[in-house]
N, C-alpha and C. Protein backbone atom coordinates (compact mmCIF):
# COMPACT_ATOMS: atom_id res chain seq x y z
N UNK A 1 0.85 -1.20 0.00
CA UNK A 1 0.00 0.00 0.00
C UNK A 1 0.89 1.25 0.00
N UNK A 2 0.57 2.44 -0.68
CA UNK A 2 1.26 3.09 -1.42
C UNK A 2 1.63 4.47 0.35
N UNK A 3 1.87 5.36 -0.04
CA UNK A 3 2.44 6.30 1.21
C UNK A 3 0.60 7.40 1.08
N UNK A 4 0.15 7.52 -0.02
CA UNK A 4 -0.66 8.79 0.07
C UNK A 4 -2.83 7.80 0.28
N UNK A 5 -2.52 6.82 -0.15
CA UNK A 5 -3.42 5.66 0.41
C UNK A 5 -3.48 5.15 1.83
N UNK A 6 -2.50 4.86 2.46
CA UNK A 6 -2.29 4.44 4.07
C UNK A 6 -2.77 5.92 4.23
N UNK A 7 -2.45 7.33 4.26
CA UNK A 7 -2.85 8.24 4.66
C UNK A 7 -3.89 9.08 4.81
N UNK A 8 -5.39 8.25 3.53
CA UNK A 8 -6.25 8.39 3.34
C UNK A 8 -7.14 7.42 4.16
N UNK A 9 -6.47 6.65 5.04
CA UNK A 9 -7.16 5.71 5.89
C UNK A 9 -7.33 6.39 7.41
N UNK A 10 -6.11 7.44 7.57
CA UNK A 10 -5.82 8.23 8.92
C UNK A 10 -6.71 9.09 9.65
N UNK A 11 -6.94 9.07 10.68
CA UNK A 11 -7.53 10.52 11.57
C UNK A 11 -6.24 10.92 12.20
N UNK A 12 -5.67 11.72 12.10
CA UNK A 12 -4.05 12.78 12.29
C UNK A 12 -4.83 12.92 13.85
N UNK A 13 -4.43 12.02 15.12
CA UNK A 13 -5.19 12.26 16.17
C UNK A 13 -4.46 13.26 17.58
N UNK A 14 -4.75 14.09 17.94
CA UNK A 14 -4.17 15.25 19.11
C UNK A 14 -5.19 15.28 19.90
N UNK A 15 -4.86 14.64 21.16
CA UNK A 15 -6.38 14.28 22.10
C UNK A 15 -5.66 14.90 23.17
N UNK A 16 -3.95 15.40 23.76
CA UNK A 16 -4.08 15.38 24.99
C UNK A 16 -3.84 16.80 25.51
N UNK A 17 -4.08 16.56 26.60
CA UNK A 17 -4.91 17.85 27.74
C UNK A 17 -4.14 19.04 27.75
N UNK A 18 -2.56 18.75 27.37
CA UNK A 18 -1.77 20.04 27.16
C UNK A 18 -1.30 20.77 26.00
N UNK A 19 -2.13 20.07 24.82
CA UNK A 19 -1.93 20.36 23.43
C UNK A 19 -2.09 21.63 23.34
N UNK A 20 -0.89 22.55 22.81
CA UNK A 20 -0.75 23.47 22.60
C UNK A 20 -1.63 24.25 21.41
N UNK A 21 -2.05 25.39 20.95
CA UNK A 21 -2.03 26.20 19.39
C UNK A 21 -1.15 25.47 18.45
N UNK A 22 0.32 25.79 18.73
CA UNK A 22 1.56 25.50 17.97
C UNK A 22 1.12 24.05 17.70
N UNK A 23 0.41 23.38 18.68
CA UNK A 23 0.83 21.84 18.27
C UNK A 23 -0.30 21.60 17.72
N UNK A 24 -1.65 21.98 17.60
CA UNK A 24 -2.82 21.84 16.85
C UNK A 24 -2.15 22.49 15.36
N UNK A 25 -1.51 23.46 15.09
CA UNK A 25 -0.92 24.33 13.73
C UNK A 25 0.05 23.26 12.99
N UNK A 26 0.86 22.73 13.93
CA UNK A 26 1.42 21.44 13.25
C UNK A 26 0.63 20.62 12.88
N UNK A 27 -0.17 19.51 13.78
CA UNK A 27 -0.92 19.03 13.69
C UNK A 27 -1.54 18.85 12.30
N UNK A 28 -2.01 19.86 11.76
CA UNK A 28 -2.82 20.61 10.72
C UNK A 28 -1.94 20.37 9.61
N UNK A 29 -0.75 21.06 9.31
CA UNK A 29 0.13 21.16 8.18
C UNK A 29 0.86 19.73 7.86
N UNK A 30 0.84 18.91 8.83
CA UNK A 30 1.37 17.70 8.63
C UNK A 30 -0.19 16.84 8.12
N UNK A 31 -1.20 17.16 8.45
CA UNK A 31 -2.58 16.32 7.38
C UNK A 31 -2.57 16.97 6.24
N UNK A 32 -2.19 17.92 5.81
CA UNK A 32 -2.42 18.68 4.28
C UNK A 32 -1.04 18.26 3.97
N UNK A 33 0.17 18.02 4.18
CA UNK A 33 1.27 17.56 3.45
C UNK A 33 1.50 16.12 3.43
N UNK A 34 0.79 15.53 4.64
CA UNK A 34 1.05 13.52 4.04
C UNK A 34 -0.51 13.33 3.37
N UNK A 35 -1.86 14.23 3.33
CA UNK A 35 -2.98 13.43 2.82
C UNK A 35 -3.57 12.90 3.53
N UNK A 36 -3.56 12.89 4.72
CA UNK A 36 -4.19 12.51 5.40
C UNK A 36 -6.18 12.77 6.49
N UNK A 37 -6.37 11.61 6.00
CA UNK A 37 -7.94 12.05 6.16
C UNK A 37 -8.55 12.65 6.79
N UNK A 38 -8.48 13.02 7.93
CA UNK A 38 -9.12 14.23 8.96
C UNK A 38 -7.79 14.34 9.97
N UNK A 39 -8.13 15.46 10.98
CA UNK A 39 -6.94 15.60 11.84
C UNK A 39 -8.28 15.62 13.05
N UNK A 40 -7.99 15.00 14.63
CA UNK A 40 -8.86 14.55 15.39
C UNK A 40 -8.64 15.40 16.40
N UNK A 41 -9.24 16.33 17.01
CA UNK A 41 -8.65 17.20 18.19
C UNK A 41 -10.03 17.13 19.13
N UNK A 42 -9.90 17.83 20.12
CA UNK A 42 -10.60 18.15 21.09
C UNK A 42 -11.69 19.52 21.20
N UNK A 43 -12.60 19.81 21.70
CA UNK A 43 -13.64 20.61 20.55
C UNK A 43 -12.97 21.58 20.87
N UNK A 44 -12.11 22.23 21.91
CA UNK A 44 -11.61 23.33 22.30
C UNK A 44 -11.17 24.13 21.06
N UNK A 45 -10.36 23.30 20.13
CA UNK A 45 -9.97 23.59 18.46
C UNK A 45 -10.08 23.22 17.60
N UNK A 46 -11.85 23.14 17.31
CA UNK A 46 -12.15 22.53 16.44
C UNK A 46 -11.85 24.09 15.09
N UNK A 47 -12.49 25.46 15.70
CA UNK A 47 -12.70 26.21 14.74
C UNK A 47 -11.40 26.67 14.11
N UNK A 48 -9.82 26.71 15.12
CA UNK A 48 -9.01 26.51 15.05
C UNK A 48 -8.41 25.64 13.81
N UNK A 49 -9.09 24.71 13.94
CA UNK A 49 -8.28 23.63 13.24
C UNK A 49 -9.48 23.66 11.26
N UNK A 50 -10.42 23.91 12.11
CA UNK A 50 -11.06 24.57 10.52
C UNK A 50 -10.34 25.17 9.82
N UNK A 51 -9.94 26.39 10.64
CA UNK A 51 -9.12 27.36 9.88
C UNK A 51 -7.86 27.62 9.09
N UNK A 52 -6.93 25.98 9.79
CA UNK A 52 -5.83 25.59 9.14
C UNK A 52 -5.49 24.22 8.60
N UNK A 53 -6.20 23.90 8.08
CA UNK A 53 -6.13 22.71 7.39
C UNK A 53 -7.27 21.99 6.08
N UNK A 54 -6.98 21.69 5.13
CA UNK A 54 -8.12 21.40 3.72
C UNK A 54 -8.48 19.73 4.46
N UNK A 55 -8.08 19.31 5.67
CA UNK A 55 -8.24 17.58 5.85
C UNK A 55 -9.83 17.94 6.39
N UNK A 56 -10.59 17.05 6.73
CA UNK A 56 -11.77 16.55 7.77
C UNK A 56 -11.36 17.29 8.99
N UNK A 57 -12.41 17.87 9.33
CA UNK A 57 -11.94 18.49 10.75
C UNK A 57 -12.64 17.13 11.96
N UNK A 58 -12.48 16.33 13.03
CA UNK A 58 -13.10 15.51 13.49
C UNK A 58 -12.92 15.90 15.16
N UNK A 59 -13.43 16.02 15.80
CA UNK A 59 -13.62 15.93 17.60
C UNK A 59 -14.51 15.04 18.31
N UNK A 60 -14.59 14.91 19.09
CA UNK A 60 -14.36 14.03 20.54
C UNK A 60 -15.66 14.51 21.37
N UNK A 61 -16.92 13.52 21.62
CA UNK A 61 -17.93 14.30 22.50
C UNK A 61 -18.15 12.97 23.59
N UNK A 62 -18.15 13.88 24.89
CA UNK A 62 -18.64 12.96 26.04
C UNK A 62 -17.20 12.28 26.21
N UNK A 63 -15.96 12.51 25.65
CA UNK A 63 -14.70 12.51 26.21
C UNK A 63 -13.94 12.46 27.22
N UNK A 64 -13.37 11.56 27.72
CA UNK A 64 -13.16 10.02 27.40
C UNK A 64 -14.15 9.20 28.21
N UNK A 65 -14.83 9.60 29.11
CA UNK A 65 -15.58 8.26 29.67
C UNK A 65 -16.74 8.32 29.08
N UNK A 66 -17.22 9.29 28.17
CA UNK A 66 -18.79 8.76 27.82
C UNK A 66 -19.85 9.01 28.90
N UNK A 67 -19.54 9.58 30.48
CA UNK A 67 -20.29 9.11 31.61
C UNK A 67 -21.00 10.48 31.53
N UNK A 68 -21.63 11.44 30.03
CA UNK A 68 -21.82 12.70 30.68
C UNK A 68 -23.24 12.70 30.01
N UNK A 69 -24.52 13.44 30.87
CA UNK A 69 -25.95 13.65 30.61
C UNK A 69 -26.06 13.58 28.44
N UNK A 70 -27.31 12.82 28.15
CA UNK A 70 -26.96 13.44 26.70
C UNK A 70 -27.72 14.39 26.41
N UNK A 71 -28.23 15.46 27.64
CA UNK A 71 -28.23 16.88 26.70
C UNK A 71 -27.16 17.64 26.36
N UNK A 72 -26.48 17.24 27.29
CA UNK A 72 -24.70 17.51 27.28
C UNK A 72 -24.50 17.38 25.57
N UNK A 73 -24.09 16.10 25.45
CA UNK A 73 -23.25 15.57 24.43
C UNK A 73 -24.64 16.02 23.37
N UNK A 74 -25.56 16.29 23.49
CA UNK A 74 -26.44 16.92 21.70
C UNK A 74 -25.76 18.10 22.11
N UNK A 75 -25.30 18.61 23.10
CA UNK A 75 -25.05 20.54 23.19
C UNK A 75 -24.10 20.66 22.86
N UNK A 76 -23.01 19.54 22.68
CA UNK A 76 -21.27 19.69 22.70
C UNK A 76 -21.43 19.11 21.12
N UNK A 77 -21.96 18.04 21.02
CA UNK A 77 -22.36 18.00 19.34
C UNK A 77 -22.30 19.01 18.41
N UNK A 78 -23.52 19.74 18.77
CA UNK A 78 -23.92 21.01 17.78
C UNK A 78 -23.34 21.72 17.81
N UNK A 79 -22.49 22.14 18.98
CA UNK A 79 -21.58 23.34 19.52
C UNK A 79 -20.03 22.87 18.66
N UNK A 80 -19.94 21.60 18.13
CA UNK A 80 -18.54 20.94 17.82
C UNK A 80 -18.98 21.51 16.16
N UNK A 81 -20.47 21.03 15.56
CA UNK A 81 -20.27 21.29 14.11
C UNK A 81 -20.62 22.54 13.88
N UNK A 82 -21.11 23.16 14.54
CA UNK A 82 -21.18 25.22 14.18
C UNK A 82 -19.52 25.68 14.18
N UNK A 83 -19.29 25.03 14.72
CA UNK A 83 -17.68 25.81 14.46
C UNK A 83 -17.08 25.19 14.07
N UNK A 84 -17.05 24.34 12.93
CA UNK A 84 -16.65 23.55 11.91
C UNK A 84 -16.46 21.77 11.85
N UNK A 85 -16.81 21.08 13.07
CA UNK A 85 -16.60 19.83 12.78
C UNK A 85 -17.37 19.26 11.68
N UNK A 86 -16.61 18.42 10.56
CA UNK A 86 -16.80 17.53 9.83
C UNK A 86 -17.69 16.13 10.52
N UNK A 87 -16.76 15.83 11.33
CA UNK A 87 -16.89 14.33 11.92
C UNK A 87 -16.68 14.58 13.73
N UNK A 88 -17.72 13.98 13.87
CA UNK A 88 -18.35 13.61 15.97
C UNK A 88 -17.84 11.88 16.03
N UNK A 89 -16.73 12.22 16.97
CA UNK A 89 -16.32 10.38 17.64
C UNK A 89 -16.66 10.70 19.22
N UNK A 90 -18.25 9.95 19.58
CA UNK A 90 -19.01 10.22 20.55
C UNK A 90 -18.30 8.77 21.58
N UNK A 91 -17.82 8.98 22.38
CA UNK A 91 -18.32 7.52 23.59
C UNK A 91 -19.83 7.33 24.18
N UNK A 92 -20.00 6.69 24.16
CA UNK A 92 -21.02 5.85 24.46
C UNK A 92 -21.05 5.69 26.16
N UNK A 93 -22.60 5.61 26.84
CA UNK A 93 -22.49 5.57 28.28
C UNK A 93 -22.18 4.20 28.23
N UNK A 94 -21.26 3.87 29.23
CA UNK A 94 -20.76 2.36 29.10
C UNK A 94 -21.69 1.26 30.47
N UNK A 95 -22.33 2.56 31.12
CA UNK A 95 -23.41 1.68 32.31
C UNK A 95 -24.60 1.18 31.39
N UNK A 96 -25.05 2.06 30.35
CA UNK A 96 -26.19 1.07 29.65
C UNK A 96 -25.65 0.22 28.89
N UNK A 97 -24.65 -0.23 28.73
CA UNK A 97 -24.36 -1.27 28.13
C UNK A 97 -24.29 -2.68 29.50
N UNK A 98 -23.48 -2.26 30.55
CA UNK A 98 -23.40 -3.12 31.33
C UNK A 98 -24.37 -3.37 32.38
N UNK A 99 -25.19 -2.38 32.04
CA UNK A 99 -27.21 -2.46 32.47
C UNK A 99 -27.83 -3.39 31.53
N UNK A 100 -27.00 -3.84 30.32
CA UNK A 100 -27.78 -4.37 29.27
C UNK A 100 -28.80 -3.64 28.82
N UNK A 101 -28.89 -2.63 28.80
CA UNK A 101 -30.09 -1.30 28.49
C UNK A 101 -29.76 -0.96 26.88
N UNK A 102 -29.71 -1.63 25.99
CA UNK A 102 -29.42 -1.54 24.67
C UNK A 102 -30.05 -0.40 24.09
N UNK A 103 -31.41 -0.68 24.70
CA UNK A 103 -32.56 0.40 24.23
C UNK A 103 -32.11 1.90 24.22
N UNK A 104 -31.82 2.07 25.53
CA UNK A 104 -31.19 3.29 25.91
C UNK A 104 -29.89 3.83 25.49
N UNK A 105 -29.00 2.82 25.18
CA UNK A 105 -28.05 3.14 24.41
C UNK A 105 -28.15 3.28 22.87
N UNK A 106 -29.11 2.78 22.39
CA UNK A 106 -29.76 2.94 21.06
C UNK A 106 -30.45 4.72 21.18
N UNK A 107 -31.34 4.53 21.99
CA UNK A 107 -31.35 6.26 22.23
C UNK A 107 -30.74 6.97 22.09
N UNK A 108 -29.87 6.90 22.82
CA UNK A 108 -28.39 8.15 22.88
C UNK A 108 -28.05 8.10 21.76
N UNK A 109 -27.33 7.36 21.12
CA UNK A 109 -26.79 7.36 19.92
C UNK A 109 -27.45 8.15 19.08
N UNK A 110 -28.65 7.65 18.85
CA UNK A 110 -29.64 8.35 18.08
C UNK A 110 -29.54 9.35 17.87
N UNK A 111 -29.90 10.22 19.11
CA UNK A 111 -29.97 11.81 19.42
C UNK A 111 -28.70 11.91 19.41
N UNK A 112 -27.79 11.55 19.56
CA UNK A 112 -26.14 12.13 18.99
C UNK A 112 -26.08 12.66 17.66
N UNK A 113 -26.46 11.51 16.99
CA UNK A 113 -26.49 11.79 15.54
C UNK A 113 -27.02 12.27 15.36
N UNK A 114 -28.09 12.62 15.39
CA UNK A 114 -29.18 13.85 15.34
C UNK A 114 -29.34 15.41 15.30
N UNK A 115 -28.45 15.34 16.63
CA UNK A 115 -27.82 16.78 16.78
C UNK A 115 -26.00 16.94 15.95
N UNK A 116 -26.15 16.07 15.22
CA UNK A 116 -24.79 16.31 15.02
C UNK A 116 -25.05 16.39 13.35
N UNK A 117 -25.60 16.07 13.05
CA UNK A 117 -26.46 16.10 11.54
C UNK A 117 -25.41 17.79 10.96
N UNK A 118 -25.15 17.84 9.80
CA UNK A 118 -24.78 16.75 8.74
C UNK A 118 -23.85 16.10 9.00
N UNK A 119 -22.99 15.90 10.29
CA UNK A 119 -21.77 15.77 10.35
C UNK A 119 -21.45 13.87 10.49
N UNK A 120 -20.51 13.22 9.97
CA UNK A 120 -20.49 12.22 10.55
C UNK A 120 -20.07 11.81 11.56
N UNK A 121 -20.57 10.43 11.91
CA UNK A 121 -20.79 10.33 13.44
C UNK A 121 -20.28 9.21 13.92
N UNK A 122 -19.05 8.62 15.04
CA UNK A 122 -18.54 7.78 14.76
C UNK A 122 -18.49 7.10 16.40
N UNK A 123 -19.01 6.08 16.42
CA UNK A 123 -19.34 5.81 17.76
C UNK A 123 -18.51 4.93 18.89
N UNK A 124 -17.94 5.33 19.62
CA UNK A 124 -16.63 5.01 20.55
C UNK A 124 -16.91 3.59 21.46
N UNK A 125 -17.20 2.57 21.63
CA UNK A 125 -17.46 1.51 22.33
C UNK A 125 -17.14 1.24 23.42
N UNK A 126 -15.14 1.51 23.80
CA UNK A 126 -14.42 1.30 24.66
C UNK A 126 -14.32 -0.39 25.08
N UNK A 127 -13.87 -0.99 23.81
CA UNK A 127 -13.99 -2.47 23.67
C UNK A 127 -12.83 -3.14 24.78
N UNK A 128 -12.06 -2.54 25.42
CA UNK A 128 -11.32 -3.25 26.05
C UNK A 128 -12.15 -3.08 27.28
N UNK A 129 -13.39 -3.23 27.36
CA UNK A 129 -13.97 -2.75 29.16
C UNK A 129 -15.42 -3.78 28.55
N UNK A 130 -15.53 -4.16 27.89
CA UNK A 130 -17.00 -5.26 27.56
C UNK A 130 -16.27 -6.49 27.25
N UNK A 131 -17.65 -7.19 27.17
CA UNK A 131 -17.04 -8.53 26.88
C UNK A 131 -17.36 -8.84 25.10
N UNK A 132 -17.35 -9.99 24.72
CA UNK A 132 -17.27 -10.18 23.98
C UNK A 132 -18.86 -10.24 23.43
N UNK A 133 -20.00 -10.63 23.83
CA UNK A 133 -21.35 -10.19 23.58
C UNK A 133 -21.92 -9.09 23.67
N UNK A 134 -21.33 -7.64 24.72
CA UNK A 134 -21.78 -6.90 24.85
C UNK A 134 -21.12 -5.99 23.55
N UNK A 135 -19.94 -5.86 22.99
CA UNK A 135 -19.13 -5.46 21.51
C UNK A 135 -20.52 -5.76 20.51
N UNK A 136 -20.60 -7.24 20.44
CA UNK A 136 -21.67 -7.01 19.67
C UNK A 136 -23.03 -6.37 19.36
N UNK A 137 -23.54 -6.53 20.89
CA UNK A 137 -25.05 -5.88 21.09
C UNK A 137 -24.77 -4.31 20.75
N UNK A 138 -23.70 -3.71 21.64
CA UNK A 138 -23.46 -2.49 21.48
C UNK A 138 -23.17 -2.20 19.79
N UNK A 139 -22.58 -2.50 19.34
CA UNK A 139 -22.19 -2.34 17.66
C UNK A 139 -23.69 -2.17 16.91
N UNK A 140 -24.48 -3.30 17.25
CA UNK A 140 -25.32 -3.44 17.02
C UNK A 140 -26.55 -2.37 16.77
N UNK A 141 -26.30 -1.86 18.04
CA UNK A 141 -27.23 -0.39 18.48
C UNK A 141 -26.66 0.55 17.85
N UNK A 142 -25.58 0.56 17.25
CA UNK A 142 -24.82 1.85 17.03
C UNK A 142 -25.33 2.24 15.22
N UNK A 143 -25.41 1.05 14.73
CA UNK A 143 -25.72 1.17 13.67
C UNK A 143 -27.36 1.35 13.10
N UNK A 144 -27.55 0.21 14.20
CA UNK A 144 -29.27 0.65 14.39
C UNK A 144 -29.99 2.01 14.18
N UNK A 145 -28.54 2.64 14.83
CA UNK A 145 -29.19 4.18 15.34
C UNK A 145 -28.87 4.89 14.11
N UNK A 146 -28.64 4.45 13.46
CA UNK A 146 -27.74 5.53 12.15
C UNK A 146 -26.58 6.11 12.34
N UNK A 147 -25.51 5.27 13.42
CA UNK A 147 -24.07 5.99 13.39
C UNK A 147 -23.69 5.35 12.01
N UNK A 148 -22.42 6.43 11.61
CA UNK A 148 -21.85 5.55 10.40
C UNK A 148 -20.24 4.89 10.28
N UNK A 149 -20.13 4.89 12.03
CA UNK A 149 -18.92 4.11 12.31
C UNK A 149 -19.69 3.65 14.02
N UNK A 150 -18.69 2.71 13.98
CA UNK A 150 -18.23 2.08 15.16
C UNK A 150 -16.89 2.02 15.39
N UNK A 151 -16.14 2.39 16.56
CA UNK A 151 -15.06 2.51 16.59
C UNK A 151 -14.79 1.81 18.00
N UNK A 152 -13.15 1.26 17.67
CA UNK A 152 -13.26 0.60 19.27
C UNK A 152 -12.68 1.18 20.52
N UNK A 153 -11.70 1.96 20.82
CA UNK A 153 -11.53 2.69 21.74
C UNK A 153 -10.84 4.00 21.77
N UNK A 154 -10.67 4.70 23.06
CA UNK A 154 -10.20 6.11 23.32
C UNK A 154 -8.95 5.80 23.40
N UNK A 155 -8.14 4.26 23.56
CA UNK A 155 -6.53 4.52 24.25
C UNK A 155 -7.04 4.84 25.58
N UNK A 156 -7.59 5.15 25.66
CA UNK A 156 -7.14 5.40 27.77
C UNK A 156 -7.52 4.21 28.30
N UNK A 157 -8.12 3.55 27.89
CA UNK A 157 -8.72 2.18 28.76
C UNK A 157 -7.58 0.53 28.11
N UNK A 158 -6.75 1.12 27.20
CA UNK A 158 -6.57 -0.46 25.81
C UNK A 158 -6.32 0.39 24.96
N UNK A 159 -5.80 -0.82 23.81
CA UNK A 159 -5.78 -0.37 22.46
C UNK A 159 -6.56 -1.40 21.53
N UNK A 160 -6.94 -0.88 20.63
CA UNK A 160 -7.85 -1.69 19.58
C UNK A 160 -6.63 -3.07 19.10
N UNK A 161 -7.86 -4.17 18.83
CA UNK A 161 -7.19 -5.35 18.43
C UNK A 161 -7.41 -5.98 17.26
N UNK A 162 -7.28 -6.93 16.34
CA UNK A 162 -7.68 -7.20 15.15
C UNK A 162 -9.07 -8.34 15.87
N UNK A 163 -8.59 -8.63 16.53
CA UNK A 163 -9.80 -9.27 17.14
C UNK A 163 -10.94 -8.73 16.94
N UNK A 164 -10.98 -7.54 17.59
CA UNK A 164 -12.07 -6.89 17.82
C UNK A 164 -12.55 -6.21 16.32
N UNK A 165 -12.06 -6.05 15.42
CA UNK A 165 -12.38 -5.02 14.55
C UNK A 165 -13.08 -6.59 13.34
N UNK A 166 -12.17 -7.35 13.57
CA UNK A 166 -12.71 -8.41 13.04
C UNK A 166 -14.91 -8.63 13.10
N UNK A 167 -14.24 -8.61 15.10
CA UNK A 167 -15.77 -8.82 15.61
C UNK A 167 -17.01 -7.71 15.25
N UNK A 168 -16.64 -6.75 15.49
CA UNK A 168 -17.04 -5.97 15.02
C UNK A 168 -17.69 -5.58 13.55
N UNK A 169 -16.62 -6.02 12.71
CA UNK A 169 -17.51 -5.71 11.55
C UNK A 169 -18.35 -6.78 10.80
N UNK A 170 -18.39 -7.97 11.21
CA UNK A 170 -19.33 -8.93 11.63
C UNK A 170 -20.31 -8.32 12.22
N UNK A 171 -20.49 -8.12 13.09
CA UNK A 171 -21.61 -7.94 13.98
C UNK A 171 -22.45 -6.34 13.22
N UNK A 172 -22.10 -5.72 12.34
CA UNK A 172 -22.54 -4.47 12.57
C UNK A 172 -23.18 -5.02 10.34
N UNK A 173 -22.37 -6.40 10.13
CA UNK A 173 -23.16 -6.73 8.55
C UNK A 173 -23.87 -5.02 7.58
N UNK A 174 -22.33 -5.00 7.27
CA UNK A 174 -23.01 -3.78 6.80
C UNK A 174 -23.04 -2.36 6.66
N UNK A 175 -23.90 -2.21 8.36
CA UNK A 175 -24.98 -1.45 8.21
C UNK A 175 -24.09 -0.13 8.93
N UNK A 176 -22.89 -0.25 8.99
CA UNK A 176 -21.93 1.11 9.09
C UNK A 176 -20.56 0.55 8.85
N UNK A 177 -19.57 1.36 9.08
CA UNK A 177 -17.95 1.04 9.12
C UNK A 177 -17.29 1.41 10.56
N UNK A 178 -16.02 0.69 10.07
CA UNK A 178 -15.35 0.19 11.27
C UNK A 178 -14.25 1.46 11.76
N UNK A 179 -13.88 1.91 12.90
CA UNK A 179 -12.84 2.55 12.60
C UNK A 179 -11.98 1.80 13.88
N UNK A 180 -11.03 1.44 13.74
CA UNK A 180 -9.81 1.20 14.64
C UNK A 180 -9.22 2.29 15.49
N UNK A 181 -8.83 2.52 16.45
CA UNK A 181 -8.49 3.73 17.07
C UNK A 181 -7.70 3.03 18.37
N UNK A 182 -6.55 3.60 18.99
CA UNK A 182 -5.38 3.13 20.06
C UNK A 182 -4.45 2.14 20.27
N UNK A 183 -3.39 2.65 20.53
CA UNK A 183 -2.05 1.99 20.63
C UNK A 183 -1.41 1.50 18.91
N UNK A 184 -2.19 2.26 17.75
CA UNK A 184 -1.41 1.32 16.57
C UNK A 184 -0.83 2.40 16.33
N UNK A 185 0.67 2.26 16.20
CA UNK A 185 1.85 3.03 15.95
C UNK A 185 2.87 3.29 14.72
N UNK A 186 2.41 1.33 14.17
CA UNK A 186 3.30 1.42 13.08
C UNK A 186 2.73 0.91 11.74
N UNK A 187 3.65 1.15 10.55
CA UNK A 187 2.82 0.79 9.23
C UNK A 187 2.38 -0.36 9.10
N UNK A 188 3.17 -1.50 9.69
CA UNK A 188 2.71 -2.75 9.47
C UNK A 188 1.21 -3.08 10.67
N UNK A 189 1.24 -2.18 11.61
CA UNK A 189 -0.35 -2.41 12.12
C UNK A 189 -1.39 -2.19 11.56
N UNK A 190 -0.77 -0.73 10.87
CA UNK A 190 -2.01 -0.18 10.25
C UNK A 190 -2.76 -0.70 9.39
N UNK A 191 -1.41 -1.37 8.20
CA UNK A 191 -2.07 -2.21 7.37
C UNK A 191 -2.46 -3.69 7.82
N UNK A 192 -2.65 -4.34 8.86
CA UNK A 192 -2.81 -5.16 9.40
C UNK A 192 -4.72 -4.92 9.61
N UNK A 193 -4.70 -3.98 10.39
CA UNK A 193 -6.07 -3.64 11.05
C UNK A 193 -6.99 -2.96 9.60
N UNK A 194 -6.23 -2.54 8.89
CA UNK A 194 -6.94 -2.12 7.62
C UNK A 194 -7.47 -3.54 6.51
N UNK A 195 -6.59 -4.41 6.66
CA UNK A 195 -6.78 -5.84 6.19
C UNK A 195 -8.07 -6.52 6.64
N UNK A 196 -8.20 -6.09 8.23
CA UNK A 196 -9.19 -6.88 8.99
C UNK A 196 -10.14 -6.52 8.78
N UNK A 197 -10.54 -5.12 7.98
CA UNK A 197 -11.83 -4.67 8.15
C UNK A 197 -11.80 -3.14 8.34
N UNK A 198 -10.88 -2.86 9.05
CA UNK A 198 -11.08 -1.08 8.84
C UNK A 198 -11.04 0.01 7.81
N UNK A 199 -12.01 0.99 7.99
CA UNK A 199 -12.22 1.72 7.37
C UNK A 199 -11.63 3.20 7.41
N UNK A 200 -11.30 3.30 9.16
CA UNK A 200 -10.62 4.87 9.21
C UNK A 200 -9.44 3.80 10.13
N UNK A 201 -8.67 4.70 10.74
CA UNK A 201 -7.84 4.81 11.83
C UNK A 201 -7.69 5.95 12.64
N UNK A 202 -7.46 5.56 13.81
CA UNK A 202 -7.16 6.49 14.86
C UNK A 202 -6.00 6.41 15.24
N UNK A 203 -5.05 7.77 15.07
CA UNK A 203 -3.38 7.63 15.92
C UNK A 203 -2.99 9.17 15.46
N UNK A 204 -2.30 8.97 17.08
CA UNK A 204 -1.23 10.30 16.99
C UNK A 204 0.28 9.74 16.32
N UNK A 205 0.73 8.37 15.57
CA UNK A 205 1.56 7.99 15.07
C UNK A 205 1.44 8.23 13.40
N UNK A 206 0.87 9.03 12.83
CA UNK A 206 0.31 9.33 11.52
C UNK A 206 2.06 9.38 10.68
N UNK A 207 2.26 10.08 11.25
CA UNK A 207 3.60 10.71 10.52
C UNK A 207 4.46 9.08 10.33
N UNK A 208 4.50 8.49 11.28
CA UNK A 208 5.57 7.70 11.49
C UNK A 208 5.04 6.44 11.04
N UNK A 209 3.83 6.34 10.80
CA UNK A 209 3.20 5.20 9.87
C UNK A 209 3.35 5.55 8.32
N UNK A 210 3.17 6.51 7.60
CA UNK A 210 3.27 6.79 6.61
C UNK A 210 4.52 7.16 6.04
N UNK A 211 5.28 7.23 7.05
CA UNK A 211 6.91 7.67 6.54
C UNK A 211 7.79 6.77 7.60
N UNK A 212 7.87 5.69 7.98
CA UNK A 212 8.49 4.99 9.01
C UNK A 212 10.53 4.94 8.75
């Protein structure tokens, strides 16, 4: 797989808490010079990152635990695509999943997407914290709801596995795409997890996958 293809698979990802301007401005100029498919920040710079870069602008709602009200996350939604997000990677409350409350997690989702309209919407699982039936049910709901990804984690809990992306896009037949997201660093993962089924990727290793 060629250098400007692996890079069209990428979210250019800057999630942490002390990320500078300077390092969102890099951030930015390094997705418009490798090609790479969106750059992933935190909503703090989303309009920021509108402003310097031709990639997908993408942010982060209900970040990182998912554990926040969803009038919240429709308010941080809408508030993410008025000031330019492309693409919403929402976590998911992870107690209705382990409530088995599918329903309710089918809800949320819903109204995520909803309020996040036109933007796409990519739904965070946190697969290293379920088991192996609840990946599915949850996937399940995600697509149900009209997300148009499922994705498997934030990195703070794990990193995504081929296992899982495998399972995953099984379970979801279809009816959205897969995105891989934490701990994959290098080219040969990427194209590994891209083999299995993925459709985006998640990493702050962009540079060093595409140019190793």
């Amino acid at each position: 797989m060629d250098e400007k293809t692996l890079a069209s698979y990428i979210d250019h990802t800057l999630l942490r808490a002390d990320a500078t301007e300077e390092d969102i401005r890099k951030l930015c100029l390094e997705a418009d010079r490798f090609g790479f498919k969106a750059v992933c920040v935190n909503p703090l710079w989303v309009a920021f990152a509108r402003e310097h870069t031709k990639a997908k602008v993408c942010t982060v709602v209900g970040f990182p635990l998912g554990a926040t009200p969803l009038e919240l996350k429709e308010k941080e939604a809408a508030y993410c695509v008025r000031a330019g997000a492309d693409e919403i990677d929402m976590v998911i409350n992870l107690a209705y999943v382990k409530s088995g409350d599918y329903a309710a997690l089918k809800d949320e989702i819903a109204s995520v997407v909803q309020a996040s309209a036109p933007a796409i919407v990519k739904v965070i699982l946190e697969t290293p914290l379920l088991l192996k039936e609840e990946k599915v049910l949850a996937a399940q709901a995600a697509a149900e709801a009209g997300a148009h990804f499922v994705k498997t984690c934030t990195g703070f809990q794990g990193g995504a596995t081929l296992e899982d992306v495998l399972l995953l896009k099984e379970a979801v037949q279809g009816g959205c795409l897969v995105k891989a997201s934490g701990g994959i660093r290098t080219r040969e993962e990427a194209i590994s997890f891209i083999n299995a089924g993925a459709s985006r990727l998640g990493t702050s290793s962009g540079v060093k996958i595409v140019c190793p």
